[in-house]
N, C-alpha and C. Protein backbone atom coordinates (compact mmCIF):
# COMPACT_ATOMS: atom_id res chain seq x y z
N UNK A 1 66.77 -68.59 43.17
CA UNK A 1 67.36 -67.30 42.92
C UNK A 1 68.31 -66.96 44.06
N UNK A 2 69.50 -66.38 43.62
CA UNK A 2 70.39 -66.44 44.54
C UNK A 2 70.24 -64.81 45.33
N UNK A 3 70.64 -64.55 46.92
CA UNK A 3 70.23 -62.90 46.74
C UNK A 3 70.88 -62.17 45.83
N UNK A 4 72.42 -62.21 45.24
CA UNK A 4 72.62 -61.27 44.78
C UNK A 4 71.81 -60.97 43.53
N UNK A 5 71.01 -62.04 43.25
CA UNK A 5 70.06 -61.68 41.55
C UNK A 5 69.10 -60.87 42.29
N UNK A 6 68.34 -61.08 43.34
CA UNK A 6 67.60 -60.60 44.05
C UNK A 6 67.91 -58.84 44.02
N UNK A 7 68.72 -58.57 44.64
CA UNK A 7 69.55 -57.42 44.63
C UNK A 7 70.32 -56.62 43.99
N UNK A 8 70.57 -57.59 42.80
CA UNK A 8 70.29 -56.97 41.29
C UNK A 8 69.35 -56.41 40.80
N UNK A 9 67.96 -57.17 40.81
CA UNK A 9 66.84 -57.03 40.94
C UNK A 9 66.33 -55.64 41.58
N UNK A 10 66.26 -55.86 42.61
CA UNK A 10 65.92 -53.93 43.14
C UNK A 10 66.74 -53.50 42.61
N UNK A 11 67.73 -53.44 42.51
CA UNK A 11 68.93 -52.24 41.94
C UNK A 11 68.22 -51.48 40.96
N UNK A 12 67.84 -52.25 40.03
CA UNK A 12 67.29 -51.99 38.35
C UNK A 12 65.83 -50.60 39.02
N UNK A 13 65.67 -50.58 40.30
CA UNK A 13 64.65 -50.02 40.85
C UNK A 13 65.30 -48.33 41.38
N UNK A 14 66.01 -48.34 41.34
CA UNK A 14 67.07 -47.14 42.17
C UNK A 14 66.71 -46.01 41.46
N UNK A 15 66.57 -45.73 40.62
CA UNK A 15 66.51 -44.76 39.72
C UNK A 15 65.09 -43.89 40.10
N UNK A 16 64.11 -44.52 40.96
CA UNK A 16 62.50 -44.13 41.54
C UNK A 16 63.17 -43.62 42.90
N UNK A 17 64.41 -43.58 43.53
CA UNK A 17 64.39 -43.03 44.47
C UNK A 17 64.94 -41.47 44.40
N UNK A 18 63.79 -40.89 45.25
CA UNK A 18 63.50 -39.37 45.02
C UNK A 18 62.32 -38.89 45.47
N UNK A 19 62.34 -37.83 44.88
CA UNK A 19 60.90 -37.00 44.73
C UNK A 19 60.16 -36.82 43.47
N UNK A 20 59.08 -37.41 43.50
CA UNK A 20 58.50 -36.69 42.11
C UNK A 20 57.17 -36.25 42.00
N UNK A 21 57.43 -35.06 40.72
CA UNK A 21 55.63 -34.28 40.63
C UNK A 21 55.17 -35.56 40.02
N UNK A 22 53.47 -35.09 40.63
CA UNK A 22 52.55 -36.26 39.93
C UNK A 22 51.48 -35.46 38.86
N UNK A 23 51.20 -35.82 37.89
CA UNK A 23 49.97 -35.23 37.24
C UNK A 23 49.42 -36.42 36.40
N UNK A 24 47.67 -36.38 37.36
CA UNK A 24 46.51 -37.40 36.99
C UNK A 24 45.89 -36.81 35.71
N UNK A 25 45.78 -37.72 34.60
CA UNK A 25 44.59 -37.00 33.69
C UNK A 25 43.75 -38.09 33.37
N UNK A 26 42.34 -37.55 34.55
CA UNK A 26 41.29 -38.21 34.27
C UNK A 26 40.24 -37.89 33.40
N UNK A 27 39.51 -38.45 32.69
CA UNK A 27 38.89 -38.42 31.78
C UNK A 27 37.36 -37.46 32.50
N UNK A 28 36.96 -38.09 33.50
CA UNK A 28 35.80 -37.58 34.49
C UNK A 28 36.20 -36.54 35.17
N UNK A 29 37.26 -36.02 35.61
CA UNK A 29 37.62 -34.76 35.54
C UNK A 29 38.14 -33.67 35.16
N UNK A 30 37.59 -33.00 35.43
CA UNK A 30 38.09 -31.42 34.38
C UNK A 30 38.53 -30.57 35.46
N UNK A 31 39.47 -29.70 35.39
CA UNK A 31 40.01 -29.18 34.27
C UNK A 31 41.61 -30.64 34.10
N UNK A 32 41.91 -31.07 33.38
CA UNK A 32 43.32 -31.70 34.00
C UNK A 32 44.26 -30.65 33.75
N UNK A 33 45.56 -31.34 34.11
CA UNK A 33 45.80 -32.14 34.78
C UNK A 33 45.40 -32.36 36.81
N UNK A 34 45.42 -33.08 37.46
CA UNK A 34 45.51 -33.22 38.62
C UNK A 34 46.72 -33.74 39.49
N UNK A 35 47.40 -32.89 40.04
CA UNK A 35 48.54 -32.86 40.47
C UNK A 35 49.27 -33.42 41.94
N UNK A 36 50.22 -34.04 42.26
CA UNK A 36 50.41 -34.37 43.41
C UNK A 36 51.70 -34.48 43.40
N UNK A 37 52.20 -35.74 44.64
CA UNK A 37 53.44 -35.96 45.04
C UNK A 37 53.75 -37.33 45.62
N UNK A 38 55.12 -38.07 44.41
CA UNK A 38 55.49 -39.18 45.08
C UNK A 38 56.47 -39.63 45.58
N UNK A 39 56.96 -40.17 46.48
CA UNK A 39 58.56 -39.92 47.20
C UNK A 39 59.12 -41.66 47.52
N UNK A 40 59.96 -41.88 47.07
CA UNK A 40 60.14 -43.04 47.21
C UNK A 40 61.79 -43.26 47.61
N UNK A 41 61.92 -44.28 48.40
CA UNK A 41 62.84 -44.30 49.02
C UNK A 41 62.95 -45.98 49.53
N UNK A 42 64.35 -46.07 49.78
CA UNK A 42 64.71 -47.67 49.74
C UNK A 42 64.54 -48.01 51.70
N UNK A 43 64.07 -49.11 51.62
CA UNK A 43 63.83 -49.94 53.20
C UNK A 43 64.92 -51.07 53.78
N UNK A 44 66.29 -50.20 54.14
CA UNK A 44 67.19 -51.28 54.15
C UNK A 44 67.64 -51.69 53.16
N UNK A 45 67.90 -50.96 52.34
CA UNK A 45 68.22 -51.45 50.82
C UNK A 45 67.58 -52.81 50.47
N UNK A 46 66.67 -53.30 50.66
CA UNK A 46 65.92 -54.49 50.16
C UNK A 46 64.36 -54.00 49.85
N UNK A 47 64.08 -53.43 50.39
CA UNK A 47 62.70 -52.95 49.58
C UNK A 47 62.65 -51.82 49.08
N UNK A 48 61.56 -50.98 48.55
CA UNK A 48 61.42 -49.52 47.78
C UNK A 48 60.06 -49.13 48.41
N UNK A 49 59.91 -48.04 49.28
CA UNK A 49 58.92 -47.69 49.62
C UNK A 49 58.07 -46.50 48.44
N UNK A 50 56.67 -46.51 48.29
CA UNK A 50 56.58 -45.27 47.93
C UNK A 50 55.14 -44.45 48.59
N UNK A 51 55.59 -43.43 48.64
CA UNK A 51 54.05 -42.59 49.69
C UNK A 51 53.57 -41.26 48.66
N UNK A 52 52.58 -41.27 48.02
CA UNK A 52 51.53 -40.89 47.18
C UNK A 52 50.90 -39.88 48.42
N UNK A 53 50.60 -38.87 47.27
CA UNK A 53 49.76 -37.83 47.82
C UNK A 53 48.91 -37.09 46.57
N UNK A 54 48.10 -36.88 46.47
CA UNK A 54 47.31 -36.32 45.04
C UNK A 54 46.59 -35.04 45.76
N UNK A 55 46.91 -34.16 44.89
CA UNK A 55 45.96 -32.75 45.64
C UNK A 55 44.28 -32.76 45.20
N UNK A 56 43.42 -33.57 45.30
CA UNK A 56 42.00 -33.82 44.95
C UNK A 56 42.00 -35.01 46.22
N UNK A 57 40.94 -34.59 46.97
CA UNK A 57 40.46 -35.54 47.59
C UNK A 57 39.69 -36.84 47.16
N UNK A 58 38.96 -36.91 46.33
CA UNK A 58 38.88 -38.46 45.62
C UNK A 58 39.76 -39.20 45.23
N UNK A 59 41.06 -38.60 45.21
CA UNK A 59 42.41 -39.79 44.90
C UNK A 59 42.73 -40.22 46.74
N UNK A 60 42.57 -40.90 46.38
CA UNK A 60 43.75 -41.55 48.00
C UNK A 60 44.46 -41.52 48.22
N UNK A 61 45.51 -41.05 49.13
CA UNK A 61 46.64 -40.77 49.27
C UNK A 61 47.25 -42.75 49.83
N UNK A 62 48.60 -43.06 49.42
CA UNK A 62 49.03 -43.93 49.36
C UNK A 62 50.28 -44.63 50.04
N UNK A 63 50.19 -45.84 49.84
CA UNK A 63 52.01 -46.35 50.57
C UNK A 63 52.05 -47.90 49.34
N UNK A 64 53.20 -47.80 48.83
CA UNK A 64 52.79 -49.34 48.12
C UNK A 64 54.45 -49.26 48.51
N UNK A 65 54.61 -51.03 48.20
CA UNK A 65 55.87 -51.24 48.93
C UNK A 65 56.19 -52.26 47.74
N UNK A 66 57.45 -52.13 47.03
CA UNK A 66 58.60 -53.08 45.90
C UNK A 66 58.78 -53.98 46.29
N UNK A 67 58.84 -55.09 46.09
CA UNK A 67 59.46 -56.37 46.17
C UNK A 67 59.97 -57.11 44.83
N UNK A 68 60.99 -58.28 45.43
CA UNK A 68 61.23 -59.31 43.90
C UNK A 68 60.74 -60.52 44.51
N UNK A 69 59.65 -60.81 43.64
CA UNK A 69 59.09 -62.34 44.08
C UNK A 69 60.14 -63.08 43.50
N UNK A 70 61.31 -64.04 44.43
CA UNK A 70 62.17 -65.21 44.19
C UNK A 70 61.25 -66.27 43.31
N UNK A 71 60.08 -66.76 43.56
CA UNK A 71 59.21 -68.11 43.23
C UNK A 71 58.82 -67.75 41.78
N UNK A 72 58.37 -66.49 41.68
CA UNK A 72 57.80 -65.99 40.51
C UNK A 72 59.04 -65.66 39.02
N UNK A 73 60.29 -65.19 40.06
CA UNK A 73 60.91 -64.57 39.09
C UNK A 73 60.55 -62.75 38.38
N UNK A 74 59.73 -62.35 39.83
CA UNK A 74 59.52 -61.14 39.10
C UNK A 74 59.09 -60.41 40.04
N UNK A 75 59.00 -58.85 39.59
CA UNK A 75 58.12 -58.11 41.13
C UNK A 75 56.98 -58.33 41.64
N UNK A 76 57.12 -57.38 42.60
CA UNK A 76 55.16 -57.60 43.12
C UNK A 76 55.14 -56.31 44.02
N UNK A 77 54.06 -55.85 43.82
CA UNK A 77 53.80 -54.04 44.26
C UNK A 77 52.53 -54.72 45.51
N UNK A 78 53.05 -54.21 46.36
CA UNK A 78 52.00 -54.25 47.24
C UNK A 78 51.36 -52.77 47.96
N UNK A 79 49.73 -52.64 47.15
CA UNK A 79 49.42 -50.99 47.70
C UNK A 79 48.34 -51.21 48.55
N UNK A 80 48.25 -49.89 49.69
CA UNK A 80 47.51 -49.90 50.44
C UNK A 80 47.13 -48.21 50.27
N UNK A 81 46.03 -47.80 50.92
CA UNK A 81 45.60 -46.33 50.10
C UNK A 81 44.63 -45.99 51.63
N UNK A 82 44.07 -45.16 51.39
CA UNK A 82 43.58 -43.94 52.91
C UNK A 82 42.29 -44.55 52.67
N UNK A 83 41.82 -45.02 51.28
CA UNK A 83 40.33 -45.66 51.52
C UNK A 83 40.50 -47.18 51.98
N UNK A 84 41.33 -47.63 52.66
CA UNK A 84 41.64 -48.97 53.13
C UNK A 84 41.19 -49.93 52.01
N UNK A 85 41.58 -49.87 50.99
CA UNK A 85 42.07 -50.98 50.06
C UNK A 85 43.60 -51.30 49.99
N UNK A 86 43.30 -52.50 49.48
CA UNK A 86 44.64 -53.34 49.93
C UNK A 86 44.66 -54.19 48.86
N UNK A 87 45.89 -54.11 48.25
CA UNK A 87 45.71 -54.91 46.46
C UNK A 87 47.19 -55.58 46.61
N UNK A 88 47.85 -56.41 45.36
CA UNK A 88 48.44 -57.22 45.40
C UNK A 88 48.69 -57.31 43.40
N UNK A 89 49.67 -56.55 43.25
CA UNK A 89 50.42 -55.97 41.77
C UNK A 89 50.92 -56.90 41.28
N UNK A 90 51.38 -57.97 40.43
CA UNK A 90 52.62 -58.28 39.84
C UNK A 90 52.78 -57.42 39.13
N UNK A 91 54.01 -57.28 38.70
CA UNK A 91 55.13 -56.32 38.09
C UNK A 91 56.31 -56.60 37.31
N UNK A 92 56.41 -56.26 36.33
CA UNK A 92 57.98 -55.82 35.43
C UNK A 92 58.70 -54.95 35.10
N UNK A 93 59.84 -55.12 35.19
CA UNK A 93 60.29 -53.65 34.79
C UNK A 93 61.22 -54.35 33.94
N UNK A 94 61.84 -53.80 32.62
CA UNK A 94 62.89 -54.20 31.75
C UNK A 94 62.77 -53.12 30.48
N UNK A 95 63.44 -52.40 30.21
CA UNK A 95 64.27 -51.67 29.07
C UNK A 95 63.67 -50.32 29.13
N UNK A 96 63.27 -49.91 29.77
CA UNK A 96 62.65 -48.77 30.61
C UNK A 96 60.85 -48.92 30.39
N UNK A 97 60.56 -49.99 30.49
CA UNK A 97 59.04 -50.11 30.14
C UNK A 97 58.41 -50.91 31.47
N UNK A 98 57.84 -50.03 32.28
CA UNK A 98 57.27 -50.58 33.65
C UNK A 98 55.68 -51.50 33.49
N UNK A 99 55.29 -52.16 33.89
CA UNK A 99 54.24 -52.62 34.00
C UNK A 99 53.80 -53.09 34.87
N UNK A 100 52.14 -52.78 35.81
CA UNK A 100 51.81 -53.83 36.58
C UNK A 100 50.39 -54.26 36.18
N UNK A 101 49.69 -55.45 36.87
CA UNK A 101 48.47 -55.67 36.75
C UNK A 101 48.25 -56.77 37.59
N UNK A 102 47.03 -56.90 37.74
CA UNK A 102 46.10 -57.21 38.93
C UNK A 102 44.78 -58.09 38.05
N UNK A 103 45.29 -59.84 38.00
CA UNK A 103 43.73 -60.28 37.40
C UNK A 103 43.63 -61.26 38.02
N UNK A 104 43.69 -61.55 39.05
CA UNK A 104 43.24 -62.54 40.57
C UNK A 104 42.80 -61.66 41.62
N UNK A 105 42.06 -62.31 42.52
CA UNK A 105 41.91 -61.67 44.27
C UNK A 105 42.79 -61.78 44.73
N UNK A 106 42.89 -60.79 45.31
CA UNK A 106 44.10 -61.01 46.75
C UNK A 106 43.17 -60.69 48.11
N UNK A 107 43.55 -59.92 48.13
CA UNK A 107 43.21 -58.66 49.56
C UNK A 107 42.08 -58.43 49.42
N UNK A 108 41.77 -57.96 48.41
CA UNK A 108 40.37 -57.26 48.20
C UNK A 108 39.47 -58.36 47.13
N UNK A 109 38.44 -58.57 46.98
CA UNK A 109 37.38 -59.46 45.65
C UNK A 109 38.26 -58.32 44.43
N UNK A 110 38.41 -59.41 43.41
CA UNK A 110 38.36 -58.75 41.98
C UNK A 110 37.27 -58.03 41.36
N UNK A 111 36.85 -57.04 41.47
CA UNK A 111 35.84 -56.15 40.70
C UNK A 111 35.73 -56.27 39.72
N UNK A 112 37.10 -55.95 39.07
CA UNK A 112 37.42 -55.23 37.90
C UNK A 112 39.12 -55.53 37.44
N UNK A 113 39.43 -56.33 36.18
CA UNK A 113 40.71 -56.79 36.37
C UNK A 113 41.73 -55.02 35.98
N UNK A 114 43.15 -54.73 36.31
CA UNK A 114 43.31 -53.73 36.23
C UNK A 114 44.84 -54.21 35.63
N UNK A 115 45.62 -52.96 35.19
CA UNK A 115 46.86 -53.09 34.10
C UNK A 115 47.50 -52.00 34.13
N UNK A 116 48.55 -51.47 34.27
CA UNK A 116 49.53 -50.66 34.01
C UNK A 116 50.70 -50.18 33.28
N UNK A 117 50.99 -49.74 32.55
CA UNK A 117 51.83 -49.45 31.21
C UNK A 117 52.54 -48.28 31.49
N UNK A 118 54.15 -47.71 31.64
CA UNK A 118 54.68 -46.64 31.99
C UNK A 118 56.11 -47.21 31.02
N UNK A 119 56.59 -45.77 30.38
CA UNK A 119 58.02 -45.44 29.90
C UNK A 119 58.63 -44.76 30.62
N UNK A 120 59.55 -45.31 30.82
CA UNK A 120 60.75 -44.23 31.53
C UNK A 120 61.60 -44.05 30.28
N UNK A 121 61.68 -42.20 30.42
CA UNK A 121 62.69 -41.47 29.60
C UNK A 121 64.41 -42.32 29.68
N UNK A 122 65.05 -42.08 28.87
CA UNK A 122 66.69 -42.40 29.03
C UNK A 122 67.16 -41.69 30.08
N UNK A 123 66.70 -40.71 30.64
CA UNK A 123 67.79 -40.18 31.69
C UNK A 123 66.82 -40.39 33.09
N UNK A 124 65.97 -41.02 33.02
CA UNK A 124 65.08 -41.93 34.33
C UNK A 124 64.59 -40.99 35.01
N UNK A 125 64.19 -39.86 34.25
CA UNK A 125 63.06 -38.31 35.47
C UNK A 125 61.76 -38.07 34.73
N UNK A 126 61.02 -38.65 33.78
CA UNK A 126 59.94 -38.64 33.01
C UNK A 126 59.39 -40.24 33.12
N UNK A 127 58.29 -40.20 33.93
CA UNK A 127 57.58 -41.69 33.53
C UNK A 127 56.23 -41.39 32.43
N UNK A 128 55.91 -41.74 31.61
CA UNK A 128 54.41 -41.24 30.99
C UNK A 128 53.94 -42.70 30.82
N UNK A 129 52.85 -42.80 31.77
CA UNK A 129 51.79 -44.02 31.83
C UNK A 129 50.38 -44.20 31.71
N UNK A 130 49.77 -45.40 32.31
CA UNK A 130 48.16 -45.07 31.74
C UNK A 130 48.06 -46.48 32.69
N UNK A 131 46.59 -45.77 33.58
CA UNK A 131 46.03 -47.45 33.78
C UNK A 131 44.90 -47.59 33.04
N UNK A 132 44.60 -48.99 32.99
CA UNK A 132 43.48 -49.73 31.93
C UNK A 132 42.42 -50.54 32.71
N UNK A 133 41.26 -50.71 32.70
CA UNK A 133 40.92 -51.94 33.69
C UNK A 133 39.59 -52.59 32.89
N UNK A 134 39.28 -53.49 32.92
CA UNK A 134 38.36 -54.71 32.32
C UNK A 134 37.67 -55.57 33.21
N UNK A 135 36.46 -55.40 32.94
CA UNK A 135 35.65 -56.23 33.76
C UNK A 135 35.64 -58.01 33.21
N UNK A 136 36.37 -58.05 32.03
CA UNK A 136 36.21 -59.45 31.65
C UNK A 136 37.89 -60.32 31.43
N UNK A 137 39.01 -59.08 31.48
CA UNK A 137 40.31 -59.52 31.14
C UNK A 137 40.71 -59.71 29.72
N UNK A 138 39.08 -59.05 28.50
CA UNK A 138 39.92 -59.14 27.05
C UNK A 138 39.21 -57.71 26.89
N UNK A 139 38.29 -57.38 26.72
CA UNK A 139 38.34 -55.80 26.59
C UNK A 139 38.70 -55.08 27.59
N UNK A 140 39.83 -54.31 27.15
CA UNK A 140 39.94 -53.02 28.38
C UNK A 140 39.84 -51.60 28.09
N UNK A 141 39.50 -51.07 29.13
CA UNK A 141 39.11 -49.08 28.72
C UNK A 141 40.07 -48.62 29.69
N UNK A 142 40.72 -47.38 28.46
CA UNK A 142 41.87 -46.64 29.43
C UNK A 142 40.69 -46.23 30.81
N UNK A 143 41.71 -45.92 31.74
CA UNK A 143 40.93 -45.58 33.24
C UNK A 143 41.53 -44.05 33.16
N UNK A 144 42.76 -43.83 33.35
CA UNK A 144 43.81 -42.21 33.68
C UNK A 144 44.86 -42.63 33.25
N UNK A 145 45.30 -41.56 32.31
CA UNK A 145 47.09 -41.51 32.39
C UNK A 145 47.42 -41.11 33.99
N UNK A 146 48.96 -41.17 33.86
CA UNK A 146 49.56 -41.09 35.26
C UNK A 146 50.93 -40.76 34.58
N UNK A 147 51.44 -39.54 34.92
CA UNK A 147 53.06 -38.90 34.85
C UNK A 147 53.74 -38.90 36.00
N UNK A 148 55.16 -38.90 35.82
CA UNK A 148 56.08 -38.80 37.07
C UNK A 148 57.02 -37.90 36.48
N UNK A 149 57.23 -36.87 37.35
CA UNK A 149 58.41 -36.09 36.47
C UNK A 149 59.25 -36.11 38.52
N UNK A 150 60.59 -36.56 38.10
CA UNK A 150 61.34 -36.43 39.07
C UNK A 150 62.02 -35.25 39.19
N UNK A 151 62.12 -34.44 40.81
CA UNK A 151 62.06 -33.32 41.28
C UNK A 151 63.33 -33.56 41.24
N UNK A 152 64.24 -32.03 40.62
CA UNK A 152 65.87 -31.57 40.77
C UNK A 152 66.20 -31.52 41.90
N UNK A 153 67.15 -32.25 42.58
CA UNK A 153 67.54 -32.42 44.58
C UNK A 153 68.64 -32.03 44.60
């Protein structure tokens, strides 16, 4: 992969840089939604940072960092969180349909394999998503939706 595909590659990512409201709707908690804040911003124009904040203390507040895996041909989300877990995403993004998931060890033992599913609106300020996770990799149970509505700057 040559950089400029590389850098094509993040480009397709630009549209996450900003501010945005967060609202969690977990199933185990009531009342929803649960609300926060995510801010993301580019590292030298080669990476995409993003720093998570959720107003409930059982969410972890966060840092996961964008990349384009060259070898793979594709992204890779790398998150780290206030309860010191440390995970290792592959990722897609293409026609406004985001996805990540997690069904190997990395960082941490595999528990539980995990999956991610998000639309981005046409004008790129509405994400509406959901994570999923499976203890076996063929049945999975929704876990929380997850929204992004990007803040007017």
């Amino acid at each position: 992969m040559t950089p400029s595909t590389r850098k094509e590659m993040m480009d397709r990512l630009d549209f996450l840089i900003g501010t945005w409201a967060i609202e969690v709707f977990h199933p185990e908690l009531q009342p929803p939604p649960i609300t926060g804040e995510a801010s993301f911003e580019w590292l030298d124009h080669r990476y995409i940072i993003q720093r998570t904040r959720i107003d409930k203390p059982e969410f972890p507040s966060s840092m996961i960092i964008y990349d384009w895996d060259d070898a793979k041909g594709q992204y890779v989300q790398h998150y780290f969180d206030s309860h010191g877990v440390t995970r290792l995403y592959e990722m897609s993004f293409q026609d406004g349909l985001w996805k990540l998931w997690r069904t190997t060890p990395d960082f941490s033992p595999l528990d539980f394999h995990q999956r991610f599913s998000g639309t981005v609106n046409r004008a790129g300020n509405l994400i509406e998503s959901s994570w999923e996770q499976s203890a076996d990799d063929v049945q999975w149970e929704h876990d929380f939706g997850l929204n992004y509505e990007k803040s007017k700057e």
